[in-house]
Protein backbone atom coordinates (compact mmCIF):
# COMPACT_ATOMS: atom_id res chain seq x y z
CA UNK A 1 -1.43 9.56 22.70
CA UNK A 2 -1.19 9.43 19.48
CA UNK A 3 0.37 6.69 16.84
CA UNK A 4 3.84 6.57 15.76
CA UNK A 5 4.58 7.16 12.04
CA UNK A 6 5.16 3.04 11.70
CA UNK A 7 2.37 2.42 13.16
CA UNK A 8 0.24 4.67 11.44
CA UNK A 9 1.48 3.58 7.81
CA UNK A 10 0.63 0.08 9.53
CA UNK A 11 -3.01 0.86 10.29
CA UNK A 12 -3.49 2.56 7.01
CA UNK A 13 -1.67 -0.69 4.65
CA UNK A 14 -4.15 -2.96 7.12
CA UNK A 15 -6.99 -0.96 6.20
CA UNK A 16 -6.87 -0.51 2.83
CA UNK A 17 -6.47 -4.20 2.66
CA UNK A 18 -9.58 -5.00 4.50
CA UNK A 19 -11.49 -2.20 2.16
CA UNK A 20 -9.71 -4.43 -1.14
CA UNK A 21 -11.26 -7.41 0.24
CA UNK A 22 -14.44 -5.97 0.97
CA UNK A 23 -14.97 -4.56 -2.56
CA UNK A 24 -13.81 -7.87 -4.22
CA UNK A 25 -16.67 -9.31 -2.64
CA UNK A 26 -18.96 -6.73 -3.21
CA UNK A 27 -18.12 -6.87 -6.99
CA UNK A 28 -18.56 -10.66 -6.86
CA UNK A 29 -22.04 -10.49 -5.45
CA UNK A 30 -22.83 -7.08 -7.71
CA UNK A 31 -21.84 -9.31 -10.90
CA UNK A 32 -24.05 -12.52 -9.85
CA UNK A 33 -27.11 -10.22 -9.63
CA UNK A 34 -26.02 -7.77 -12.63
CA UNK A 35 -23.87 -8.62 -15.51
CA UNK A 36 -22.89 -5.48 -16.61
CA UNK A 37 -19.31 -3.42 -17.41
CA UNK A 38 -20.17 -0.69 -16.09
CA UNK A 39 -20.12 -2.60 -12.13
CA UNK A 40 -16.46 -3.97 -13.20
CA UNK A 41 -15.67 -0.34 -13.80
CA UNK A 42 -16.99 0.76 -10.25
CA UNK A 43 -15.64 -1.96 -8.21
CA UNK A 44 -12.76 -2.37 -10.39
CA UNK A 45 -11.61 1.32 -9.69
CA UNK A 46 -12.55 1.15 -6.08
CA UNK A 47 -9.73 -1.80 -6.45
CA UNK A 48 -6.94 0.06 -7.84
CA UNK A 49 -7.65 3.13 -5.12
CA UNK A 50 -7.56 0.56 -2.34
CA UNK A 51 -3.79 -0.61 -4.29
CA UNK A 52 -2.87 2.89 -4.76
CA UNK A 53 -3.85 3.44 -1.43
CA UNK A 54 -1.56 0.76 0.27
CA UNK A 55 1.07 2.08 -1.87
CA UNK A 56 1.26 5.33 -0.47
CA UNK A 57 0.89 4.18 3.06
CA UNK A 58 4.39 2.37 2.37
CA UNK A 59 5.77 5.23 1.34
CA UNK A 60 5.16 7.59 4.41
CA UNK A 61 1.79 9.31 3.01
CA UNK A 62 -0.32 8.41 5.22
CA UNK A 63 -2.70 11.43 5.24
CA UNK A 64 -3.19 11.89 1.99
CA UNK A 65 -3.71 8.32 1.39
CA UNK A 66 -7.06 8.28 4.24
CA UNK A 67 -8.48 10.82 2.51
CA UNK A 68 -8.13 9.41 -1.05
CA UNK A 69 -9.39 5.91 0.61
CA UNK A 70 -12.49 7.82 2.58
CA UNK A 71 -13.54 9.91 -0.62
CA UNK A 72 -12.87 7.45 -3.23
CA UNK A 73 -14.75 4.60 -1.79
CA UNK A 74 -17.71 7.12 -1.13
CA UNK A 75 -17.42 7.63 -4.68
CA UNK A 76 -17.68 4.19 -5.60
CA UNK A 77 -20.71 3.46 -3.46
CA UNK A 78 -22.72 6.29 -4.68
CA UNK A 79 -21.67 5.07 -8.53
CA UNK A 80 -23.50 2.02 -7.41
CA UNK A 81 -26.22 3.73 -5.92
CA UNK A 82 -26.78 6.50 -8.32
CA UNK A 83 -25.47 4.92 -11.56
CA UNK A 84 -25.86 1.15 -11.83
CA UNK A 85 -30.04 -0.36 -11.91
């Protein structure tokens, strides 16, 4: 069985919330160990796509809005990986 529309945008808004929270730590920690702009550009994007996110699970698009969380926070954690020393 699979989940109604409602409770799909539900599971999406709740999850994109936990992923905002998640990443606002993650930048906290990232900036006590590196002071740099380019990890408030990482983790500040990953922050607006986790908004944007949320935003388009309120509005019915749930689909595309997993797959723009999934890749887009991929993104962000190879940035840090591949980008930041």
């Amino acid at each position: 069985m699979g989940l109604t529309p409602r409770q799909a945008r539900r599971v999406r808004v709740v999850l994109a919330s936990v992923m905002m929270a998640a990443m606002a730590v993650l930048l906290v920690v990232r900036l006590a160990t590196r002071h740099s702009v380019l990890v408030v550009g990482v983790y500040g994007a990953a922050l607006v796509l986790c908004g944007i996110v949320i935003e388009l699970a309120r509005n019915g698009r749930t689909r595309l809005g997993t797959w723009l969380l999934g890749l887009g926070l991929a993104a962000a954690i190879a940035a840090d990986w591949l980008l930041l020393p």
